[in-house]
Structure formats: C-alpha cells, structure tokens
PDB file of N, CA and C in Angstrom:
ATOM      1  N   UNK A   1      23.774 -25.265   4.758  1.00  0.00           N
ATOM      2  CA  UNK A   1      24.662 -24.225   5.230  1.00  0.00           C
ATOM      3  C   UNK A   1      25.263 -23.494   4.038  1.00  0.00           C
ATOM      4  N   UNK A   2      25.091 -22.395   4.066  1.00  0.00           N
ATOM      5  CA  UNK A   2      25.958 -21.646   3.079  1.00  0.00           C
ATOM      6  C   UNK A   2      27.553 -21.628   3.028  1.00  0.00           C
ATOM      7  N   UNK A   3      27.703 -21.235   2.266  1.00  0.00           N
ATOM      8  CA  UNK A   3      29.678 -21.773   1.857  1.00  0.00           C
ATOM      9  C   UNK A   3      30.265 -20.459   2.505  1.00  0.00           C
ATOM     10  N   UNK A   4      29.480 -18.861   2.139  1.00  0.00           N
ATOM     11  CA  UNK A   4      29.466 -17.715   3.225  1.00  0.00           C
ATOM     12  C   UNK A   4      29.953 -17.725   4.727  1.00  0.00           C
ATOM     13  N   UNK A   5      28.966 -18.723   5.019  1.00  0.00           N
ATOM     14  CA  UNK A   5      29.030 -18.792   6.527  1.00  0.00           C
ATOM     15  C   UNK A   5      30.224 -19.697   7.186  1.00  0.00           C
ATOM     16  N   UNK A   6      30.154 -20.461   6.110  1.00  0.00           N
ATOM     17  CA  UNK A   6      31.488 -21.461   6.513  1.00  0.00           C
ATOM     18  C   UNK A   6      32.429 -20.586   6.887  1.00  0.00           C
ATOM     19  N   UNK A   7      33.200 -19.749   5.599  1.00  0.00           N
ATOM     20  CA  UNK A   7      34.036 -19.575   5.389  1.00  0.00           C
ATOM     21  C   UNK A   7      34.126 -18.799   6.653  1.00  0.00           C
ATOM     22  N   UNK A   8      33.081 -17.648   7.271  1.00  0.00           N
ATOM     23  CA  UNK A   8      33.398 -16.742   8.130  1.00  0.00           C
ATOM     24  C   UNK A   8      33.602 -17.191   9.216  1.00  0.00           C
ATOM     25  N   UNK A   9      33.030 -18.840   9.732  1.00  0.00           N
ATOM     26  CA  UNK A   9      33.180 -19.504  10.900  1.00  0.00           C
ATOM     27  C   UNK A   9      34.775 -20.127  10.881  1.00  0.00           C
ATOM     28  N   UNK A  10      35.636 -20.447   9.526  1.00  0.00           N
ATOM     29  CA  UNK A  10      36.299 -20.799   9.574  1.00  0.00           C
ATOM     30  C   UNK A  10      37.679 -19.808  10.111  1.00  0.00           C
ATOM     31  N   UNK A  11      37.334 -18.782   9.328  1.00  0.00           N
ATOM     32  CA  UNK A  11      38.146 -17.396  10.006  1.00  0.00           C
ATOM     33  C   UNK A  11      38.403 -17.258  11.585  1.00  0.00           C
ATOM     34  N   UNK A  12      36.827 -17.759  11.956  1.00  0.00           N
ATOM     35  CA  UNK A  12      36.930 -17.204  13.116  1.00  0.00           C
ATOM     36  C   UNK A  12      37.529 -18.295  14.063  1.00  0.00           C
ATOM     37  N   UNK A  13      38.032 -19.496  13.937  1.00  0.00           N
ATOM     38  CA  UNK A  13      38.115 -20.102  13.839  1.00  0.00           C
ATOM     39  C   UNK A  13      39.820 -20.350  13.919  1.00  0.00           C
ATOM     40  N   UNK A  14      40.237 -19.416  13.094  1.00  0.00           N
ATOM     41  CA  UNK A  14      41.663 -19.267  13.134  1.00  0.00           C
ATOM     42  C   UNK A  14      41.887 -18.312  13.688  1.00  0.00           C
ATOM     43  N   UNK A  15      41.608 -17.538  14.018  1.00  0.00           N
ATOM     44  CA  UNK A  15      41.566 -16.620  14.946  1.00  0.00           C
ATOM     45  C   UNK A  15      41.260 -16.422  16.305  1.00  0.00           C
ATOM     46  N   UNK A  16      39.955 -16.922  16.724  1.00  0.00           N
ATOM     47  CA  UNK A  16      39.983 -16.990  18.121  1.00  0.00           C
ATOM     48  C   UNK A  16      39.762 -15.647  18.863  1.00  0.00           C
ATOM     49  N   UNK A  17      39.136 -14.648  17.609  1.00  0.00           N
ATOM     50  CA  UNK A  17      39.145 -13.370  18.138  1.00  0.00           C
ATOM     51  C   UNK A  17      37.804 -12.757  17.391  1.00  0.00           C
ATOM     52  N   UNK A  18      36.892 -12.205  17.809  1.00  0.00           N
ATOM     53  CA  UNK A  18      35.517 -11.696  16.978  1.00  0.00           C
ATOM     54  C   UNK A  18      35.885 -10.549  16.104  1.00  0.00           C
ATOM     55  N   UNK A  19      36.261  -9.441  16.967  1.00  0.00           N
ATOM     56  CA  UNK A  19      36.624  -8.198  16.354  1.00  0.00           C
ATOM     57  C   UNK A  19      38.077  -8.466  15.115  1.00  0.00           C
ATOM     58  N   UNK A  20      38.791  -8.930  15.365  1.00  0.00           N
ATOM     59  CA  UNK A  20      39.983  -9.054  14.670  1.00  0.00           C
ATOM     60  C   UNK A  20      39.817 -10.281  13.456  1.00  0.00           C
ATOM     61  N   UNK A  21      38.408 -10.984  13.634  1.00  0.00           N
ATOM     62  CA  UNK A  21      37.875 -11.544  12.564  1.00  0.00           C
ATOM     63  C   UNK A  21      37.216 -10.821  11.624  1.00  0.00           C
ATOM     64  N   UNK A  22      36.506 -10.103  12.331  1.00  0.00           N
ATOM     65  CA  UNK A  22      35.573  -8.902  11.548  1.00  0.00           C
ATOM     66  C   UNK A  22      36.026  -8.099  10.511  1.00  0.00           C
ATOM     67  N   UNK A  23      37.048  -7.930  11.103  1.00  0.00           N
ATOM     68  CA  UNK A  23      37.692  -6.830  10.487  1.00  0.00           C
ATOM     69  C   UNK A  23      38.568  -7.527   9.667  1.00  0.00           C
ATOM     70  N   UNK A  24      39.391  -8.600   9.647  1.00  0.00           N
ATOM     71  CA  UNK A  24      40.211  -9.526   8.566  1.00  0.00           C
ATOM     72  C   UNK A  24      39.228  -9.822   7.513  1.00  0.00           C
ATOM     73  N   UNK A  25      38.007 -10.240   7.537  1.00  0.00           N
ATOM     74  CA  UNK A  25      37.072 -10.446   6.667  1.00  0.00           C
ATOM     75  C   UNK A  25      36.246  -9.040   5.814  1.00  0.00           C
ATOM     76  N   UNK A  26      36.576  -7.779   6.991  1.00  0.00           N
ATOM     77  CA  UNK A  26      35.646  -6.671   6.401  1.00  0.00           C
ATOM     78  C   UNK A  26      34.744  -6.451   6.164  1.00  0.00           C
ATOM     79  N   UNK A  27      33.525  -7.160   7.448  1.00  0.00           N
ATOM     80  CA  UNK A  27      32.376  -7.331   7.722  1.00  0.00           C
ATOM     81  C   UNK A  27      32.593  -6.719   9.131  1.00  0.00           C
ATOM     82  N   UNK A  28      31.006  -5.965   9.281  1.00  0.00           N
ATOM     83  CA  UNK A  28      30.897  -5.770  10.605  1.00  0.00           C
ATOM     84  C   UNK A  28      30.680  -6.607  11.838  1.00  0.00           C
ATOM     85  N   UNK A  29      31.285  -6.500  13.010  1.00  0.00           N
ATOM     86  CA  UNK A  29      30.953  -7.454  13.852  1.00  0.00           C
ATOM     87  C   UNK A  29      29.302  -8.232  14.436  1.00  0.00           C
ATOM     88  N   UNK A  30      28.544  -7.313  14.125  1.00  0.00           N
ATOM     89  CA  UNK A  30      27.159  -8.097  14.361  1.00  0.00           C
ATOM     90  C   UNK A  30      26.577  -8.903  13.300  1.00  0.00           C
ATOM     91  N   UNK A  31      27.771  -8.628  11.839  1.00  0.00           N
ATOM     92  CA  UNK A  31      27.413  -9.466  10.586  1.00  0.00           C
ATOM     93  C   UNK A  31      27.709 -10.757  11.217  1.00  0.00           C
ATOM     94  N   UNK A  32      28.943 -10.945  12.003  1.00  0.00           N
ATOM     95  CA  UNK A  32      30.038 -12.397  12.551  1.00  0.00           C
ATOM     96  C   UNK A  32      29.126 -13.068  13.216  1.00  0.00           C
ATOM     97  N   UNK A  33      28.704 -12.196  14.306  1.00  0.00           N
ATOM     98  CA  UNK A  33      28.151 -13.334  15.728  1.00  0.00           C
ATOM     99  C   UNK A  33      26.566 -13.391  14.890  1.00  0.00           C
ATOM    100  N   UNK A  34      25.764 -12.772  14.071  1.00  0.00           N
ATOM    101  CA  UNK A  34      24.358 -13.343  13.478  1.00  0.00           C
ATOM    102  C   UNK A  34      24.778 -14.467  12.405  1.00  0.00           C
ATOM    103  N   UNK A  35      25.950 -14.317  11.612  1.00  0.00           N
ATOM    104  CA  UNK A  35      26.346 -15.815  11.086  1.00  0.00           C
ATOM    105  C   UNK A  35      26.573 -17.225  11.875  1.00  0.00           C
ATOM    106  N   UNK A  36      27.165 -16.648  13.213  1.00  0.00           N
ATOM    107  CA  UNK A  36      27.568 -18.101  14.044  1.00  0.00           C
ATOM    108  C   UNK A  36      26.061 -18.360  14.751  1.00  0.00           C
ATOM    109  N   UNK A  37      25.506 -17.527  14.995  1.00  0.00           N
ATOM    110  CA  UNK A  37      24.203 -17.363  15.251  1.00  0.00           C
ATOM    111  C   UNK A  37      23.204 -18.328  14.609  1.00  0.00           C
ATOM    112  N   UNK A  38      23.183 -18.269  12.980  1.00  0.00           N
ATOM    113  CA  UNK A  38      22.386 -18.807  11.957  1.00  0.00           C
ATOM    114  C   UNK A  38      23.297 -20.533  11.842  1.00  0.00           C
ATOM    115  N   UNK A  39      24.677 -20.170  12.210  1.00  0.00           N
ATOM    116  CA  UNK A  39      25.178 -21.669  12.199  1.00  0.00           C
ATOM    117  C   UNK A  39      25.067 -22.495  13.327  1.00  0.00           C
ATOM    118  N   UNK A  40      24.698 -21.879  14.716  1.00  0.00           N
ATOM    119  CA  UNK A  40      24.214 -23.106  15.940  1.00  0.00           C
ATOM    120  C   UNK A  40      23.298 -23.134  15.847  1.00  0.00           C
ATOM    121  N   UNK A  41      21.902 -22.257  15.062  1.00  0.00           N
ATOM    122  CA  UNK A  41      20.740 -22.516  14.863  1.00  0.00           C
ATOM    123  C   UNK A  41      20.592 -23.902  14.002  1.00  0.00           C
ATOM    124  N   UNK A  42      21.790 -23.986  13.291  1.00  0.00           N
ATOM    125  CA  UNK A  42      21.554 -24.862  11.863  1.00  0.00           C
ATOM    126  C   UNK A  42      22.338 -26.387  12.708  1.00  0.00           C
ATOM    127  N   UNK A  43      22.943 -26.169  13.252  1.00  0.00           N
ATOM    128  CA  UNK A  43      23.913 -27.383  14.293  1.00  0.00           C
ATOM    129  C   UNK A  43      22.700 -27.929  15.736  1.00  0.00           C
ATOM    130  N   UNK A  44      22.493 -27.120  16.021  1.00  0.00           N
ATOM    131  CA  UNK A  44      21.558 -27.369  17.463  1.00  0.00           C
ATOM    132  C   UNK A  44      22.505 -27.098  18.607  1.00  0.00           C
ATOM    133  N   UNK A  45      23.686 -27.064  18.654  1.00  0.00           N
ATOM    134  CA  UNK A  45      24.671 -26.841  19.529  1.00  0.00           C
ATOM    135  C   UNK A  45      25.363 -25.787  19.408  1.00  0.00           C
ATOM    136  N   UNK A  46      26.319 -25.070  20.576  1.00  0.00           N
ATOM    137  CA  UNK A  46      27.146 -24.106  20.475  1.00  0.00           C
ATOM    138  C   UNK A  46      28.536 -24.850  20.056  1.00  0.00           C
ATOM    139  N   UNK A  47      28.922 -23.643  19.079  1.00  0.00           N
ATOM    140  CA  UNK A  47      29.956 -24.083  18.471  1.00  0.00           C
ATOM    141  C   UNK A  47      31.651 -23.640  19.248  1.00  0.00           C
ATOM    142  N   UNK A  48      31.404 -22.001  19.350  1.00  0.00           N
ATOM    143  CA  UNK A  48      31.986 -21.163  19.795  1.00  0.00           C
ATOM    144  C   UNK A  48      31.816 -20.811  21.433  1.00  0.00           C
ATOM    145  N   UNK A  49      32.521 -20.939  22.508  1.00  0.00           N
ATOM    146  CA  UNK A  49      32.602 -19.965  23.622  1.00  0.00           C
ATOM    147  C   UNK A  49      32.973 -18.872  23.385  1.00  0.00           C
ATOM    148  N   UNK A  50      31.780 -18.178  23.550  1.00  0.00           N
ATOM    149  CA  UNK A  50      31.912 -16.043  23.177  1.00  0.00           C
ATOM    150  C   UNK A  50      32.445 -15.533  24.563  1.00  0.00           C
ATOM    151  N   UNK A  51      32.857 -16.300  25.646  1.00  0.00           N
ATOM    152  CA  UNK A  51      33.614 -15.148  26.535  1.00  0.00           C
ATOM    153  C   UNK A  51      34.798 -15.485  26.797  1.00  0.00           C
ATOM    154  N   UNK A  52      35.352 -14.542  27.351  1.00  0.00           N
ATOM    155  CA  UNK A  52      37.145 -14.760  27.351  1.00  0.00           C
ATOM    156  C   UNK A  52      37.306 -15.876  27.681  1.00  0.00           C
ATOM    157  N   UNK A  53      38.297 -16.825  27.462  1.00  0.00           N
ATOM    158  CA  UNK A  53      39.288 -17.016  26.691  1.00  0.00           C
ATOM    159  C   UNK A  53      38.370 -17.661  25.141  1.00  0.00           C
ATOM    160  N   UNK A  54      38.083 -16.927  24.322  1.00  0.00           N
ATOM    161  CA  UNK A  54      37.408 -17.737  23.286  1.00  0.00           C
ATOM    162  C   UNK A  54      38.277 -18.760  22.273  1.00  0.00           C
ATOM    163  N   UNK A  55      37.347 -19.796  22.767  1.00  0.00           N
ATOM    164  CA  UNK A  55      37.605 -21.281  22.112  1.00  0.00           C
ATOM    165  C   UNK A  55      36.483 -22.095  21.278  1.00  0.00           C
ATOM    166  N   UNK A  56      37.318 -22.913  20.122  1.00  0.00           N
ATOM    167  CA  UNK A  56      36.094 -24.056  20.015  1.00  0.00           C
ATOM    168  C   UNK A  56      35.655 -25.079  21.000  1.00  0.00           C
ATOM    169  N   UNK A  57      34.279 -25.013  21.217  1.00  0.00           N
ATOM    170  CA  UNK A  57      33.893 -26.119  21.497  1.00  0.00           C
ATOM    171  C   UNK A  57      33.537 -27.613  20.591  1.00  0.00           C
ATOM    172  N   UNK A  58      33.546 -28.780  21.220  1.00  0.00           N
ATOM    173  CA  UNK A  58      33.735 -29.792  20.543  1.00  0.00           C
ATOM    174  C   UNK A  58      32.670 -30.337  18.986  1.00  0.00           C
ATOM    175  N   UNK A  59      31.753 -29.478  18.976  1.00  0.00           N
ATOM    176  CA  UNK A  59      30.849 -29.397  18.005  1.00  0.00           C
ATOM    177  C   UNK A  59      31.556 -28.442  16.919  1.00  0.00           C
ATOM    178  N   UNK A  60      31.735 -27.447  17.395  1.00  0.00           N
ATOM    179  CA  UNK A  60      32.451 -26.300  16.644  1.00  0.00           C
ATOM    180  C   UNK A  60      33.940 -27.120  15.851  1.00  0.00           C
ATOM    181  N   UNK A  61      34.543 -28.011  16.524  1.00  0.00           N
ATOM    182  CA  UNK A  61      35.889 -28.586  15.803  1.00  0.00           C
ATOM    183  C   UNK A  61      34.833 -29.517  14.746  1.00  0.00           C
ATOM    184  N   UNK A  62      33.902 -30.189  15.297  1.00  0.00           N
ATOM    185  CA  UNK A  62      33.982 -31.406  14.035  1.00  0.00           C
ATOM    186  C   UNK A  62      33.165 -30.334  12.629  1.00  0.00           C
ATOM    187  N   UNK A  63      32.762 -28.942  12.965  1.00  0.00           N
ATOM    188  CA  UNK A  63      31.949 -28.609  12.218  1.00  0.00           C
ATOM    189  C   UNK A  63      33.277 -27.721  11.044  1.00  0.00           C
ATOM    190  N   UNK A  64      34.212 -27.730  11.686  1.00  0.00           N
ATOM    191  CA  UNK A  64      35.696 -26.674  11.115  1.00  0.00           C
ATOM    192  C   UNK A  64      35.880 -27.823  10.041  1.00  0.00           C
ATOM    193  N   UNK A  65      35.858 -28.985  10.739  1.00  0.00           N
ATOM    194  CA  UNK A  65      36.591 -29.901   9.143  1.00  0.00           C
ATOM    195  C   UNK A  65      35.778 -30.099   8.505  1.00  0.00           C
ATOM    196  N   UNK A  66      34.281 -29.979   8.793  1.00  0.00           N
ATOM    197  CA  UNK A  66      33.970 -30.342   7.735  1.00  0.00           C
ATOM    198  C   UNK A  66      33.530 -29.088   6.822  1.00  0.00           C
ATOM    199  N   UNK A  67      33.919 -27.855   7.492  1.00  0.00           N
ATOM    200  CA  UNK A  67      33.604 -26.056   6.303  1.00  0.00           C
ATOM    201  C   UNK A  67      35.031 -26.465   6.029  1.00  0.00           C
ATOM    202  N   UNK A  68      36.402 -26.696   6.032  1.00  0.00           N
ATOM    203  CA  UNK A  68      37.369 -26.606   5.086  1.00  0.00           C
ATOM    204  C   UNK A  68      37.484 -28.195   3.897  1.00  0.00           C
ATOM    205  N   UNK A  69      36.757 -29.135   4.346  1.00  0.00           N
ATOM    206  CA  UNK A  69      36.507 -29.686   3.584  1.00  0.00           C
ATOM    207  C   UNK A  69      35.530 -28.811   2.232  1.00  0.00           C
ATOM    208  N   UNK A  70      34.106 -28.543   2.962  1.00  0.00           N
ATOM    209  CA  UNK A  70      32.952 -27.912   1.564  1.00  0.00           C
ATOM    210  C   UNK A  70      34.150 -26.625   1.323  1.00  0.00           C
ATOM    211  N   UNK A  71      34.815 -26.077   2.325  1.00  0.00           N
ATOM    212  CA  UNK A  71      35.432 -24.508   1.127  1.00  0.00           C
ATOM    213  C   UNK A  71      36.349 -25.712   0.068  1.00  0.00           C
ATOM    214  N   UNK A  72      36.997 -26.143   0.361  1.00  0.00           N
ATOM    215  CA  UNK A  72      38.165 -27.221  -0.550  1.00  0.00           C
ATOM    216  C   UNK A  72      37.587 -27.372  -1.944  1.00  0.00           C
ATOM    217  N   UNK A  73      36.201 -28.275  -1.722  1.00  0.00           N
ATOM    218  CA  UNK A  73      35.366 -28.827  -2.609  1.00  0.00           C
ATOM    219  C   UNK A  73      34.425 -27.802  -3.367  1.00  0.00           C
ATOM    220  N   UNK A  74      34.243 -26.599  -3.134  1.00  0.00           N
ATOM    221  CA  UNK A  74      33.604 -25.550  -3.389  1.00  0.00           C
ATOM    222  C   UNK A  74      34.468 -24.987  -5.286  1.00  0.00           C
ATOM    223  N   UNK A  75      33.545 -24.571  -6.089  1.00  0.00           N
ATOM    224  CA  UNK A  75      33.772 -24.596  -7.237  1.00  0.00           C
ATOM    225  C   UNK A  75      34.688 -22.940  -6.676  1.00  0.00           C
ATOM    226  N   UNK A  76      35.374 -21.993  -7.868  1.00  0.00           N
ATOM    227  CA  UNK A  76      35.971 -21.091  -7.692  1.00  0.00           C
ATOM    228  C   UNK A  76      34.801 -19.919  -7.787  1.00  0.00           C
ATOM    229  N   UNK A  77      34.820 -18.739  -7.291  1.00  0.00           N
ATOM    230  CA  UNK A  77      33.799 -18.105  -7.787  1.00  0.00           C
ATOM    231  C   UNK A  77      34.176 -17.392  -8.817  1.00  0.00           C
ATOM    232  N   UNK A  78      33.116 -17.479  -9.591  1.00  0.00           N
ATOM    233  CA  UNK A  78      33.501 -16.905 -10.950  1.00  0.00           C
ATOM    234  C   UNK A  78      33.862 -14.955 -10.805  1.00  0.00           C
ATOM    235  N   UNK A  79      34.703 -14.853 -11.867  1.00  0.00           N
ATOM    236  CA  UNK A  79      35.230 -13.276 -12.113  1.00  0.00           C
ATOM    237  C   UNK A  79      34.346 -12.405 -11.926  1.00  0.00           C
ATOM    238  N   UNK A  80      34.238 -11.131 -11.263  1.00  0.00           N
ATOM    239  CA  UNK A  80      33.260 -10.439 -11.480  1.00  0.00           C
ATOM    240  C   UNK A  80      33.346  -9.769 -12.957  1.00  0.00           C
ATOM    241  N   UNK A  81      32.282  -9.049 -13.448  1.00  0.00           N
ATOM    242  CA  UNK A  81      32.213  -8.710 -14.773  1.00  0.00           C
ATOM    243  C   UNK A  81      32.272  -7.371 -14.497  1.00  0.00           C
ATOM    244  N   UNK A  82      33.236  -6.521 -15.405  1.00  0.00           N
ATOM    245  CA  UNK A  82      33.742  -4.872 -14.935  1.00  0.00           C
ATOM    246  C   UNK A  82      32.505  -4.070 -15.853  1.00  0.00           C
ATOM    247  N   UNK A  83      32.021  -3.342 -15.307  1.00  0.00           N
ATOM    248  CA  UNK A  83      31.264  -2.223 -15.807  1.00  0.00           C
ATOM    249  C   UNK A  83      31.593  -1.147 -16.922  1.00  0.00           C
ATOM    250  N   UNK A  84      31.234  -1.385 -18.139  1.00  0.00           N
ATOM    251  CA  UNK A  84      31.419  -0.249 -18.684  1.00  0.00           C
ATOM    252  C   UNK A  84      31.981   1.575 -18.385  1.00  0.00           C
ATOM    253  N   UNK A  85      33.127   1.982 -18.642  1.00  0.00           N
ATOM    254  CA  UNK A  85      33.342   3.259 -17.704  1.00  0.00           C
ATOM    255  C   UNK A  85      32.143   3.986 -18.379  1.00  0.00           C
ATOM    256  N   UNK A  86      32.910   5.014 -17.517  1.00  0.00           N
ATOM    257  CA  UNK A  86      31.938   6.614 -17.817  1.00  0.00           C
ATOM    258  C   UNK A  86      31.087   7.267 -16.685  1.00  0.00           C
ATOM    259  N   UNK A  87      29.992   6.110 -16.546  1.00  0.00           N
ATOM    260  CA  UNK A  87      28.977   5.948 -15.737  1.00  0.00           C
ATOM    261  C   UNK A  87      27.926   6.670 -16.629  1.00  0.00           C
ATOM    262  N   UNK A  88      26.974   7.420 -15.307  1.00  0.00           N
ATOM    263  CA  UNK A  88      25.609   7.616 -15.894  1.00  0.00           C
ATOM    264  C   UNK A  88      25.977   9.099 -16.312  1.00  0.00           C
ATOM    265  N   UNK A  89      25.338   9.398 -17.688  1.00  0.00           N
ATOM    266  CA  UNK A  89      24.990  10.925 -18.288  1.00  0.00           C
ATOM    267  C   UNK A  89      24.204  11.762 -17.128  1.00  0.00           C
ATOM    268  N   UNK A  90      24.667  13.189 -17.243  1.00  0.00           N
ATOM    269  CA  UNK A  90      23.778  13.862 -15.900  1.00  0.00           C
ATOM    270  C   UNK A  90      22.930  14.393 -16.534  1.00  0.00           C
ATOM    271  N   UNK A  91      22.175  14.917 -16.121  1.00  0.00           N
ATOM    272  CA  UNK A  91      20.768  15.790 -16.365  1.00  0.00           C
ATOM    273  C   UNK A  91      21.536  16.788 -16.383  1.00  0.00           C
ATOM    274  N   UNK A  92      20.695  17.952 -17.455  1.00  0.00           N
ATOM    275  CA  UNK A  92      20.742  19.044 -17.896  1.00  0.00           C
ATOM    276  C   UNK A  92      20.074  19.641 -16.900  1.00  0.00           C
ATOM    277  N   UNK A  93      20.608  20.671 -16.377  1.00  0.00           N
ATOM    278  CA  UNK A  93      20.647  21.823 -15.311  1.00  0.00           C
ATOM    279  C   UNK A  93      19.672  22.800 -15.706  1.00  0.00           C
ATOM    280  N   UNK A  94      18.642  22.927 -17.399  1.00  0.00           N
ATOM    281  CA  UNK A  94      18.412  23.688 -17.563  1.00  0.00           C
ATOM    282  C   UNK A  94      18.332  24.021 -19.218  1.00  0.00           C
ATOM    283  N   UNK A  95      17.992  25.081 -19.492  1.00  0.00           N
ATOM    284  CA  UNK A  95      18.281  25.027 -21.092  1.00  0.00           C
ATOM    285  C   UNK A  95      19.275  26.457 -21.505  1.00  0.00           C
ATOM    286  N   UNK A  96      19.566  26.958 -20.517  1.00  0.00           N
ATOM    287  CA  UNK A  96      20.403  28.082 -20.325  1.00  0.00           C
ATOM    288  C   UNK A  96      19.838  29.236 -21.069  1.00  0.00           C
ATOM    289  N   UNK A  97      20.083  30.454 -21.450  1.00  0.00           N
ATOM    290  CA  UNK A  97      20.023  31.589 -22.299  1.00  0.00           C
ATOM    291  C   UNK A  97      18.662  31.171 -23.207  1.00  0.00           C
ATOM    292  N   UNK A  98      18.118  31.831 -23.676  1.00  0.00           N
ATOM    293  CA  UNK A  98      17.264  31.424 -25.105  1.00  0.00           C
ATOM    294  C   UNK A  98      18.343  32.791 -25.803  1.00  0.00           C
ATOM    295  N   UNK A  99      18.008  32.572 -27.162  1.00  0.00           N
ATOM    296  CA  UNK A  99      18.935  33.021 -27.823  1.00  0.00           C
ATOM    297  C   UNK A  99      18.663  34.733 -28.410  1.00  0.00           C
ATOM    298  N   UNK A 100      19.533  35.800 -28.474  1.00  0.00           N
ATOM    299  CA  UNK A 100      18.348  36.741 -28.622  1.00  0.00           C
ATOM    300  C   UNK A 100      17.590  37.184 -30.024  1.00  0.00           C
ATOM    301  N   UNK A 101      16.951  37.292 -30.442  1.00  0.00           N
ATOM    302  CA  UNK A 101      17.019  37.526 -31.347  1.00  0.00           C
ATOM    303  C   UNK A 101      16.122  39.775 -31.849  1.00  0.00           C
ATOM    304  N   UNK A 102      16.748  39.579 -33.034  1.00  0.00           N
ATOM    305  CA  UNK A 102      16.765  40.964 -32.935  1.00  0.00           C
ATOM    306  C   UNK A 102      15.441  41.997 -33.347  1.00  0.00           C
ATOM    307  N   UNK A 103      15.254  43.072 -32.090  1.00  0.00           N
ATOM    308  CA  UNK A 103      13.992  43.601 -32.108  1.00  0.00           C
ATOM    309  C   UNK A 103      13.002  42.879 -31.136  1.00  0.00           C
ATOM    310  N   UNK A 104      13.510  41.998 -30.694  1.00  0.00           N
ATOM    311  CA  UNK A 104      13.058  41.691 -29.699  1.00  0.00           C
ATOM    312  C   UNK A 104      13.260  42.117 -28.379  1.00  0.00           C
ATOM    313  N   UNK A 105      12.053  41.997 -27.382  1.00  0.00           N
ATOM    314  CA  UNK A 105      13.039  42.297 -25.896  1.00  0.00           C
ATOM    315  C   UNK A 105      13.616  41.191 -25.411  1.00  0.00           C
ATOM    316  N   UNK A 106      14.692  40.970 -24.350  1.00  0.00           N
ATOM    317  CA  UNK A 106      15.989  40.284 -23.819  1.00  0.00           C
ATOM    318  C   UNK A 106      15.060  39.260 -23.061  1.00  0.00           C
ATOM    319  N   UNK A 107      14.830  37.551 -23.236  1.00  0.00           N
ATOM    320  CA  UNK A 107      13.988  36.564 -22.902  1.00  0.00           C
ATOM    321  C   UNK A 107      14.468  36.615 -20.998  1.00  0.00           C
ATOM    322  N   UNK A 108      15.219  37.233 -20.567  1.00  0.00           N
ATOM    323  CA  UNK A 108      15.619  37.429 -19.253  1.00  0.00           C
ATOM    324  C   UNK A 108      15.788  38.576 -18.163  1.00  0.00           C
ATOM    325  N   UNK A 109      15.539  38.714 -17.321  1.00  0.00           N
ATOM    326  CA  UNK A 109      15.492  40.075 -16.495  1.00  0.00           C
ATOM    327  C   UNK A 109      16.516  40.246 -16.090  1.00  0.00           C
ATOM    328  N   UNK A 110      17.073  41.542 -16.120  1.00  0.00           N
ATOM    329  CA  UNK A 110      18.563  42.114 -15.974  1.00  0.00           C
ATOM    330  C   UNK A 110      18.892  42.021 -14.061  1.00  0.00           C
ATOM    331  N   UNK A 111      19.678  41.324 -13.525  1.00  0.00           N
ATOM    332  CA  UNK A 111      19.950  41.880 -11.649  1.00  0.00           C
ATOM    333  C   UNK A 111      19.747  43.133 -11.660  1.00  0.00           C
ATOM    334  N   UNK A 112      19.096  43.659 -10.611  1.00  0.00           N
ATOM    335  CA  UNK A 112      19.131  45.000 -10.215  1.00  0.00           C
ATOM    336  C   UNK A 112      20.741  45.073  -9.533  1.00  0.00           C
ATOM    337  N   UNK A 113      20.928  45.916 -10.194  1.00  0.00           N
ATOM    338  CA  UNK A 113      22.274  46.474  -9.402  1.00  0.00           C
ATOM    339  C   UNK A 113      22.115  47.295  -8.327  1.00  0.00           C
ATOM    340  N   UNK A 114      23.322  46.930  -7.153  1.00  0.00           N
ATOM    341  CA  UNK A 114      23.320  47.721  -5.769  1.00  0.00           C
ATOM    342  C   UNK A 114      24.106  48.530  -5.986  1.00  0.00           C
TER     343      UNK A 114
END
C-alpha cells in the first residue's frame, strides 16, 4: 500500500465526507474514490459505506490504525529543491531591421499609405 493512499483514506476517514475530503486534501474527487478503490482492491473488503450516512466499516477501522500507525512510522519527506529563478530565455521574434547601409536600397518595403 502506498503511504499516498493511506494518508488520503485516513482524511477521509476523519471526515466522513468525500467532497469535503477532496477538497481538504486538494485532489479531485474521482482522484479519492479510485484511491479507496485501489485500497479495497488491495484489502478484499469494503472499507467505506459510500451512501448516506457515510461510515467506516469494520475492515475500514482496523485498516485506519494501522495507515496512522505506517503515516507515524513513515520517514519525513524530504524538502523540495527550489528552482533556479528567471526561468527559460525566449526566442528571438526575429532579427529585426538589417542595418542600412549607404547607396544602397532600404533591405525593407515601405506600407503603402491610405
């Protein structure tokens, strides 16, 4: 089981609510129910009752202690590493004007004026 999935079952978990999990976590809701999804696949049993009044079922409790046990025991995740600013150089639009030089004719055609 991933430590991912724990964690999002554990949310949900304290909550007791799909949408208001979803959104506490800042995942979309079909991200939630394909995680609990991938976790009764991985259990063999339903964990969760998905219709009103949603509750754990008795598989779903022994499976809560043991995701806040692995989150407990779970190393920290390391810092993300910040990106150099600036970002990316843009492309040149072009080489603009050529330059004029003299006795020459003008490397560009004048707008016709209206």
């Amino acid at each position: 089981m991933k430590l991912e999935h724990l964690v999002r079952f554990a949310a949900l978990a304290e909550e007791l609510h799909f949408p208001r999990t979803a959104e506490k976590l800042g995942i979309p809701l079909a991200s939630l129910y394909t995680t609990l999804d991938k976790l009764e696949e991985e259990v063999g049993q339903p964990l969760v009752q998905r219709t009103p009044p949603t509750r754990l079922l008795p598989a779903g409790a022994l499976l809560l202690e043991e995701a806040h046990r692995r989150i407990a025991d779970a190393p920290a995740p390391a810092p993300k590493q910040k990106t150099a600013g600036g970002g990316k150089a843009k492309a040149s639009k072009g080489k603009g004007r050529a330059p004029i030089v003299k006795g020459q004719p003008k490397p560009y055609k004048k707008r016709q004026g209206r």
